[in-house]
PDB file of N, CA and C in Angstrom:
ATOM      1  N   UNK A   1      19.482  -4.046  17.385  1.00  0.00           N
ATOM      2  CA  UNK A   1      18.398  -4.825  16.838  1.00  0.00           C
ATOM      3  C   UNK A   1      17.402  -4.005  16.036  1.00  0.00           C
ATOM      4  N   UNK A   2      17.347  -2.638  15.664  1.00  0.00           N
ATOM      5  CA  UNK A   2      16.756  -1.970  15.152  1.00  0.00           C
ATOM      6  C   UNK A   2      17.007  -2.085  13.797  1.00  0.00           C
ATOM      7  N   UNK A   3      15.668  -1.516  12.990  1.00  0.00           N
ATOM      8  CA  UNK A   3      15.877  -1.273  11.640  1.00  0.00           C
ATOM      9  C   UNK A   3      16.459  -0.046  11.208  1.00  0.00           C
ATOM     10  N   UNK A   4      17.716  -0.181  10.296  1.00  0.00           N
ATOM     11  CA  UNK A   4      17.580   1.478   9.454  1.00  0.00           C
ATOM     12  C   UNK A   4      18.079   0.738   8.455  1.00  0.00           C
ATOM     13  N   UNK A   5      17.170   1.866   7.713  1.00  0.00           N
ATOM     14  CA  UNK A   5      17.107   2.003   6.429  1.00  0.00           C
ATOM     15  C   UNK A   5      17.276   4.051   5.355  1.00  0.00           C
ATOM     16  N   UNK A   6      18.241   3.698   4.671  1.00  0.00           N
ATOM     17  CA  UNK A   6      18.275   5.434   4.213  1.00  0.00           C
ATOM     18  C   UNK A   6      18.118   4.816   2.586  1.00  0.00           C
ATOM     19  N   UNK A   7      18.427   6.088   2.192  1.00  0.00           N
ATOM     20  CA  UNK A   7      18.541   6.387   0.379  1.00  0.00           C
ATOM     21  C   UNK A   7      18.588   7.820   0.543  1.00  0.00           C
ATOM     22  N   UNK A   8      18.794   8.808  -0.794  1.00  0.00           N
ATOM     23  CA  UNK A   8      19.323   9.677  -0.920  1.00  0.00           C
ATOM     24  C   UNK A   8      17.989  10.736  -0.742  1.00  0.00           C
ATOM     25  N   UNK A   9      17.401  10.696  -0.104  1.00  0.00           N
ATOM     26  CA  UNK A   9      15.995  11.256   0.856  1.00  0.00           C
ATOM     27  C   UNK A   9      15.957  11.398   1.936  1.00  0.00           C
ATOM     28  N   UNK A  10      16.527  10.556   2.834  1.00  0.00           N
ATOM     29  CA  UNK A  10      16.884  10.369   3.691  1.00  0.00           C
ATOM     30  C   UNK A  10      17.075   9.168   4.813  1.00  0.00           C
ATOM     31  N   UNK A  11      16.796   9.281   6.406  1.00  0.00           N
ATOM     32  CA  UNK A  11      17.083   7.728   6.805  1.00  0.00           C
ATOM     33  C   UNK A  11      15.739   7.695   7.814  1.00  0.00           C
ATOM     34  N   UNK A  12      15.556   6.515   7.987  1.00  0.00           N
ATOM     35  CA  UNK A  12      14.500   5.797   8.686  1.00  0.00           C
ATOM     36  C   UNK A  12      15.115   4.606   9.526  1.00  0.00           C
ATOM     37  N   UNK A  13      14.683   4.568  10.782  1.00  0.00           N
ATOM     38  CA  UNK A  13      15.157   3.505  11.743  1.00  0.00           C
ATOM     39  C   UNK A  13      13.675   3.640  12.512  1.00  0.00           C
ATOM     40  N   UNK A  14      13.374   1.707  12.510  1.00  0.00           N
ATOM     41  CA  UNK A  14      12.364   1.291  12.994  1.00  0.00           C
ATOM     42  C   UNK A  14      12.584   0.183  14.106  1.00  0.00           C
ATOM     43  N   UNK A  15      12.130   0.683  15.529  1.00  0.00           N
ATOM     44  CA  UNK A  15      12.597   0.084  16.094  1.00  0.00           C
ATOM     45  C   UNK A  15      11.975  -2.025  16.310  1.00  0.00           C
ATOM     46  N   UNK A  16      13.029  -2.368  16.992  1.00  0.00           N
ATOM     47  CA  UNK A  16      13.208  -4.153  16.383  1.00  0.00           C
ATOM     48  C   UNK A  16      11.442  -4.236  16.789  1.00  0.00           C
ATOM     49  N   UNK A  17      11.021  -4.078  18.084  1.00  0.00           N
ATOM     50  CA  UNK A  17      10.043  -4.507  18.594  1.00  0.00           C
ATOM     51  C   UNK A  17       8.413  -4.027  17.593  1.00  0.00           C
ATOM     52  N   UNK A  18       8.820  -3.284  16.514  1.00  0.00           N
ATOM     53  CA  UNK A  18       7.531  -2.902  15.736  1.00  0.00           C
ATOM     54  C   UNK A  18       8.028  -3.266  14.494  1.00  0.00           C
ATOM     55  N   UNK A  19       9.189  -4.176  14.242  1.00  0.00           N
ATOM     56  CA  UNK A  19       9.671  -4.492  12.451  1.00  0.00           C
ATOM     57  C   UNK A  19       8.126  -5.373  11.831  1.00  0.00           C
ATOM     58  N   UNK A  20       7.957  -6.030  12.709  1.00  0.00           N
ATOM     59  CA  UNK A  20       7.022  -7.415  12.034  1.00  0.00           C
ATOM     60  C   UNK A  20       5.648  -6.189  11.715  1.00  0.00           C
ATOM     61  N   UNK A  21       5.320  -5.238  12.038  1.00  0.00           N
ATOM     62  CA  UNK A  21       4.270  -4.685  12.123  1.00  0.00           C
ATOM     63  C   UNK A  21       4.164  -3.869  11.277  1.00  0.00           C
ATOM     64  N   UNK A  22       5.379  -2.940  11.032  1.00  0.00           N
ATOM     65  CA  UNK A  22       5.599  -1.940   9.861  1.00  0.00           C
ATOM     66  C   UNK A  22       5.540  -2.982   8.620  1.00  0.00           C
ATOM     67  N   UNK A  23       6.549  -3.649   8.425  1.00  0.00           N
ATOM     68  CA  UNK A  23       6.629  -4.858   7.233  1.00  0.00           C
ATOM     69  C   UNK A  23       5.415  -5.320   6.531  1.00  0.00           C
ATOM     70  N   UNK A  24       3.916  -5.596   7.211  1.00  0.00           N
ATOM     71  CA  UNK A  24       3.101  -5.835   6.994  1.00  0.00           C
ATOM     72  C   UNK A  24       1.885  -4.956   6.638  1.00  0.00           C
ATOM     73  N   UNK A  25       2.753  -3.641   7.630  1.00  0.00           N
ATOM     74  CA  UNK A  25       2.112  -2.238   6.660  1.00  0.00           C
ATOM     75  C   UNK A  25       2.190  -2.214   5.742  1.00  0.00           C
ATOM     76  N   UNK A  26       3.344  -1.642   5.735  1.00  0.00           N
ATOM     77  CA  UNK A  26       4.192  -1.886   3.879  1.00  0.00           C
ATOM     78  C   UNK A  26       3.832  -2.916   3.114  1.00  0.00           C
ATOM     79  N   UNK A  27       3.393  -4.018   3.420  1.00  0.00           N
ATOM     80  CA  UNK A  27       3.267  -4.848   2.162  1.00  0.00           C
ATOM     81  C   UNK A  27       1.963  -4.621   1.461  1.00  0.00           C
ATOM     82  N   UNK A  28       0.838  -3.988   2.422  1.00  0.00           N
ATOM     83  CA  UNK A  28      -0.512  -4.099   2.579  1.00  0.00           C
ATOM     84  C   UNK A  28      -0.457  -2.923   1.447  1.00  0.00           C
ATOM     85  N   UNK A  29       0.112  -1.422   2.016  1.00  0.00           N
ATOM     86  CA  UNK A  29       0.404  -0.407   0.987  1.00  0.00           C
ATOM     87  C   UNK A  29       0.691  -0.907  -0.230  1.00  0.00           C
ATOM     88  N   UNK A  30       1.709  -1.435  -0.176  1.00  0.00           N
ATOM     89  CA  UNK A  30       2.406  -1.360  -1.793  1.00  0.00           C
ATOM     90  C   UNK A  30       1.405  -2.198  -2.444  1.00  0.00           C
ATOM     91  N   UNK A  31       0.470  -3.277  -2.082  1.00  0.00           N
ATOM     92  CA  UNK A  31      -0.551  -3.711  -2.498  1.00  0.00           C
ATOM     93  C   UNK A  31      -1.540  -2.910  -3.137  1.00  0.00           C
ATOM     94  N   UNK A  32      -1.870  -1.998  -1.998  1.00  0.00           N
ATOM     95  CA  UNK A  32      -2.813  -0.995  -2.260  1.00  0.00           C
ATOM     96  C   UNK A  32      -2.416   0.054  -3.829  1.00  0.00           C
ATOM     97  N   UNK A  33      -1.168   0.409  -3.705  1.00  0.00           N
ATOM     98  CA  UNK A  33      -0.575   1.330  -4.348  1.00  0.00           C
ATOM     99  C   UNK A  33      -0.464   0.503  -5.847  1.00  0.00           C
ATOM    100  N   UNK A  34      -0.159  -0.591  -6.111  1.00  0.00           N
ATOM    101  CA  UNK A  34      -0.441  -1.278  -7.140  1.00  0.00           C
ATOM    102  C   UNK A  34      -1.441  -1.604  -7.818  1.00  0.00           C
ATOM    103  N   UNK A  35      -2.787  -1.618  -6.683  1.00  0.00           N
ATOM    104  CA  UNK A  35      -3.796  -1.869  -7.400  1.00  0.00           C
ATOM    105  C   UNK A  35      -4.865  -0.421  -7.673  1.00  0.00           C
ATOM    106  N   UNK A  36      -4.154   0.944  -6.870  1.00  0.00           N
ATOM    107  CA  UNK A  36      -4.384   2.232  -7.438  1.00  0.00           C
ATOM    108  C   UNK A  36      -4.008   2.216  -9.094  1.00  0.00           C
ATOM    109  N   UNK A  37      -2.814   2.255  -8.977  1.00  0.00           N
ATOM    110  CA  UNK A  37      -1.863   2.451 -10.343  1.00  0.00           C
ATOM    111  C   UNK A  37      -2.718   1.818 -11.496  1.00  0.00           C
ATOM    112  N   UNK A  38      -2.979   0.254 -11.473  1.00  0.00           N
ATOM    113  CA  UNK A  38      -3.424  -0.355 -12.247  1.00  0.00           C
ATOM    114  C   UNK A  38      -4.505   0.118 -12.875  1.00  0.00           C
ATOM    115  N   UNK A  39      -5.960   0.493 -11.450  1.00  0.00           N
ATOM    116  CA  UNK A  39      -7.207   1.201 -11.758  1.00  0.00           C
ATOM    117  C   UNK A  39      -7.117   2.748 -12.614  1.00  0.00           C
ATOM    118  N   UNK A  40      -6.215   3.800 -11.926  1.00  0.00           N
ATOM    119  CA  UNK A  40      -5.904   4.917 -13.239  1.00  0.00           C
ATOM    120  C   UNK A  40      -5.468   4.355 -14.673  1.00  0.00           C
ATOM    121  N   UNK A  41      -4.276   3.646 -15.268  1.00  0.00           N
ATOM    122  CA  UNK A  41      -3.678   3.262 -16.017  1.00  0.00           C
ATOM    123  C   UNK A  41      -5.079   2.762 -16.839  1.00  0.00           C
ATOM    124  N   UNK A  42      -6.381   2.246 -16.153  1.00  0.00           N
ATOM    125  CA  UNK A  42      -7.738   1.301 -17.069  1.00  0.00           C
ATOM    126  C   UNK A  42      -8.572   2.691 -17.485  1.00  0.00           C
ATOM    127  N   UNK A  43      -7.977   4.140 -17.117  1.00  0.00           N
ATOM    128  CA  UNK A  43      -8.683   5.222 -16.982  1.00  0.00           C
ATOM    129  C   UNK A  43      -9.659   5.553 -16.057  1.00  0.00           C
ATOM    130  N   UNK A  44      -9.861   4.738 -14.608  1.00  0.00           N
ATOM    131  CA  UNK A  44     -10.532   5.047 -13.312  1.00  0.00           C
ATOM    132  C   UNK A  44     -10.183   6.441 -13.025  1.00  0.00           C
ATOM    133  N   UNK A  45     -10.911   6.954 -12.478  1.00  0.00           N
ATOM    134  CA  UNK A  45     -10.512   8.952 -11.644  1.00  0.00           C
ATOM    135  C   UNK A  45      -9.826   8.193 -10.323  1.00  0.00           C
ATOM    136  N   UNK A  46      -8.638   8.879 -10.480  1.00  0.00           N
ATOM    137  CA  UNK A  46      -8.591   9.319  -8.961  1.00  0.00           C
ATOM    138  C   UNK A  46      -9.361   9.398  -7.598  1.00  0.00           C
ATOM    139  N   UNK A  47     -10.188   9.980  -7.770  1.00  0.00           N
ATOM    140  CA  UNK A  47     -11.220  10.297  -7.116  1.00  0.00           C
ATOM    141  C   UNK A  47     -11.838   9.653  -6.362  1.00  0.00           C
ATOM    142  N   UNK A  48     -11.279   9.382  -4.726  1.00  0.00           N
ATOM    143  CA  UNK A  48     -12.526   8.426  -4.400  1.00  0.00           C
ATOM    144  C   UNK A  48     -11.662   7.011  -4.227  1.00  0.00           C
ATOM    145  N   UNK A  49     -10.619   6.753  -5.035  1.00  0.00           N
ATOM    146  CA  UNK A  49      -9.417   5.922  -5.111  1.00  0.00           C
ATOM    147  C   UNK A  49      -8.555   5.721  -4.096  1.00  0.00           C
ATOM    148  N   UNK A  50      -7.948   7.400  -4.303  1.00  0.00           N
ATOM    149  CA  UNK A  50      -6.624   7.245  -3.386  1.00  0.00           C
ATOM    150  C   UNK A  50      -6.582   8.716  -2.530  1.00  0.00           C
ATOM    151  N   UNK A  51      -6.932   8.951  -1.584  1.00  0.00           N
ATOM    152  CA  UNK A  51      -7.183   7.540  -0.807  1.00  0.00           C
ATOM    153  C   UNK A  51      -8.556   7.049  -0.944  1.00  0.00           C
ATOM    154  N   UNK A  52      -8.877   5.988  -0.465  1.00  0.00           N
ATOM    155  CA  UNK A  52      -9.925   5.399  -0.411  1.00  0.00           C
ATOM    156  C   UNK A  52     -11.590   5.628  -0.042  1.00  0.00           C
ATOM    157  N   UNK A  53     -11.796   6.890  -0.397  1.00  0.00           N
ATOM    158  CA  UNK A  53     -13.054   7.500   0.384  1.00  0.00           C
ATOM    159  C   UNK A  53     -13.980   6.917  -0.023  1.00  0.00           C
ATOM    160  N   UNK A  54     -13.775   6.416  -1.024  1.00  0.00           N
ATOM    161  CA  UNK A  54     -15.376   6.285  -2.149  1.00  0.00           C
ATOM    162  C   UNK A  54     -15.724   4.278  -1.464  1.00  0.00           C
ATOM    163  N   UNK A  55     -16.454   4.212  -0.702  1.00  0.00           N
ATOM    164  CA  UNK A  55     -16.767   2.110  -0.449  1.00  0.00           C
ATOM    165  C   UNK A  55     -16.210   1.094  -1.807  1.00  0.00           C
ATOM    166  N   UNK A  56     -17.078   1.688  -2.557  1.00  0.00           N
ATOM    167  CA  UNK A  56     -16.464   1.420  -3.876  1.00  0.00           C
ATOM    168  C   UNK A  56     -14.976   0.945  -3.665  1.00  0.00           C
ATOM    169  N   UNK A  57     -14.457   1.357  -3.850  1.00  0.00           N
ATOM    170  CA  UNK A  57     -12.721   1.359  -3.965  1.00  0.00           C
ATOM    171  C   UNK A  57     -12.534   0.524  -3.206  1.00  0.00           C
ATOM    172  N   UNK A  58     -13.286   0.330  -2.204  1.00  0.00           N
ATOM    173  CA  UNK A  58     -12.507  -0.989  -0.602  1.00  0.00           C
ATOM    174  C   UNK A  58     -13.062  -2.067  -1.239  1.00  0.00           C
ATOM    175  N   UNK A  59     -14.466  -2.261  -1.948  1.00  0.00           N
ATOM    176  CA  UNK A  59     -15.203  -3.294  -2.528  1.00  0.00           C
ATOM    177  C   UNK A  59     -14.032  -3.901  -3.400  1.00  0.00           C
ATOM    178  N   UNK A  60     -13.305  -3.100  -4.523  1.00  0.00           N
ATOM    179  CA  UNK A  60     -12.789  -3.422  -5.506  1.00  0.00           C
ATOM    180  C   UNK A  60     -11.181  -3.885  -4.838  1.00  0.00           C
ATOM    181  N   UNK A  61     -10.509  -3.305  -4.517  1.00  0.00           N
ATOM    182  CA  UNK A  61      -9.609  -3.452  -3.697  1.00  0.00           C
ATOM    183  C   UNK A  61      -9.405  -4.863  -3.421  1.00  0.00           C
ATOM    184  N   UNK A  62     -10.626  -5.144  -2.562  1.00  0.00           N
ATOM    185  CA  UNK A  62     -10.701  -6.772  -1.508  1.00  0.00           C
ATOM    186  C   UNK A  62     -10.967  -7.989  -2.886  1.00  0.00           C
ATOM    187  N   UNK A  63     -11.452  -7.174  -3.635  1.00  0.00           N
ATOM    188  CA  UNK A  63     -11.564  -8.379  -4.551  1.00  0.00           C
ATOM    189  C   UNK A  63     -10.792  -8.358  -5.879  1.00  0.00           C
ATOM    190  N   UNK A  64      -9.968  -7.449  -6.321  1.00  0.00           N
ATOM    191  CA  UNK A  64      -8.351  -7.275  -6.810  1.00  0.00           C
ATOM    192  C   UNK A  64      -7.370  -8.545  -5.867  1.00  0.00           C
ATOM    193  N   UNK A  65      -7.540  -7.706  -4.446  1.00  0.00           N
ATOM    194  CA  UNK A  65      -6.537  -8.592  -3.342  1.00  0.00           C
ATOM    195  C   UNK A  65      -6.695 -10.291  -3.982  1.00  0.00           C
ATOM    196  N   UNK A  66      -7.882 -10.791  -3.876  1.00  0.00           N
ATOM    197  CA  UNK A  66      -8.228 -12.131  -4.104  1.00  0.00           C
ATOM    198  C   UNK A  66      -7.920 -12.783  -5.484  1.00  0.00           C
ATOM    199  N   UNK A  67      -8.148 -11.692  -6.576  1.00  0.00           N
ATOM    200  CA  UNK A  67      -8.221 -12.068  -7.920  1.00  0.00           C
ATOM    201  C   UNK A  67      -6.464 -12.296  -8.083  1.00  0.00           C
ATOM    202  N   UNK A  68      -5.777 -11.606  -7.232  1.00  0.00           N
ATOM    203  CA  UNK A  68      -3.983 -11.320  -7.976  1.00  0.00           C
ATOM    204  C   UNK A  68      -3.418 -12.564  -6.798  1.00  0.00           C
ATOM    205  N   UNK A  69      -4.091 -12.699  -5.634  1.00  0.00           N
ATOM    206  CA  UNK A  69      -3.783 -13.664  -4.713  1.00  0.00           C
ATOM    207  C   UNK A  69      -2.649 -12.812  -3.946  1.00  0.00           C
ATOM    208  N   UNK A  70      -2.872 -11.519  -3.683  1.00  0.00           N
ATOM    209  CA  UNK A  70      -1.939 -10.488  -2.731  1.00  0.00           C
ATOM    210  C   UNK A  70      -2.373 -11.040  -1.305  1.00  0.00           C
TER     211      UNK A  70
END
């Protein structure tokens, strides 16, 4: 009932009883990671971005989340 998952990096197995939990990590990330990408690409710094140190960034973030309907 476990997850694995590989590619040519290597392999990952998640066990069944934490799938629903990782999954929702991951979606939350790749959210996050999309709406990094987007903010450099407008010429935002890094900085303060990724990771998230700067309030700023969580402000913008939560209301990206809302504006794209993530």
């Amino acid at each position: 009932g476990d997850i694995v998952g590989g590619d040519g990096e290597g392999v990952v197995v998640i066990p069944a009883h934490l799938a629903d939990e990782v999954a929702e990590e991951a979606t939350e990330m790749t959210a996050f990671e999309d709406f990094v990408t987007e903010k450099v690409l407008e010429g935002r710094s890094i900085l303060g971005l990724y990771p998230p140190t700067d309030e700023q960034s969580k402000v913008d973030f939560a209301a990206w989340l809302k504006k794209t309907g993530r």
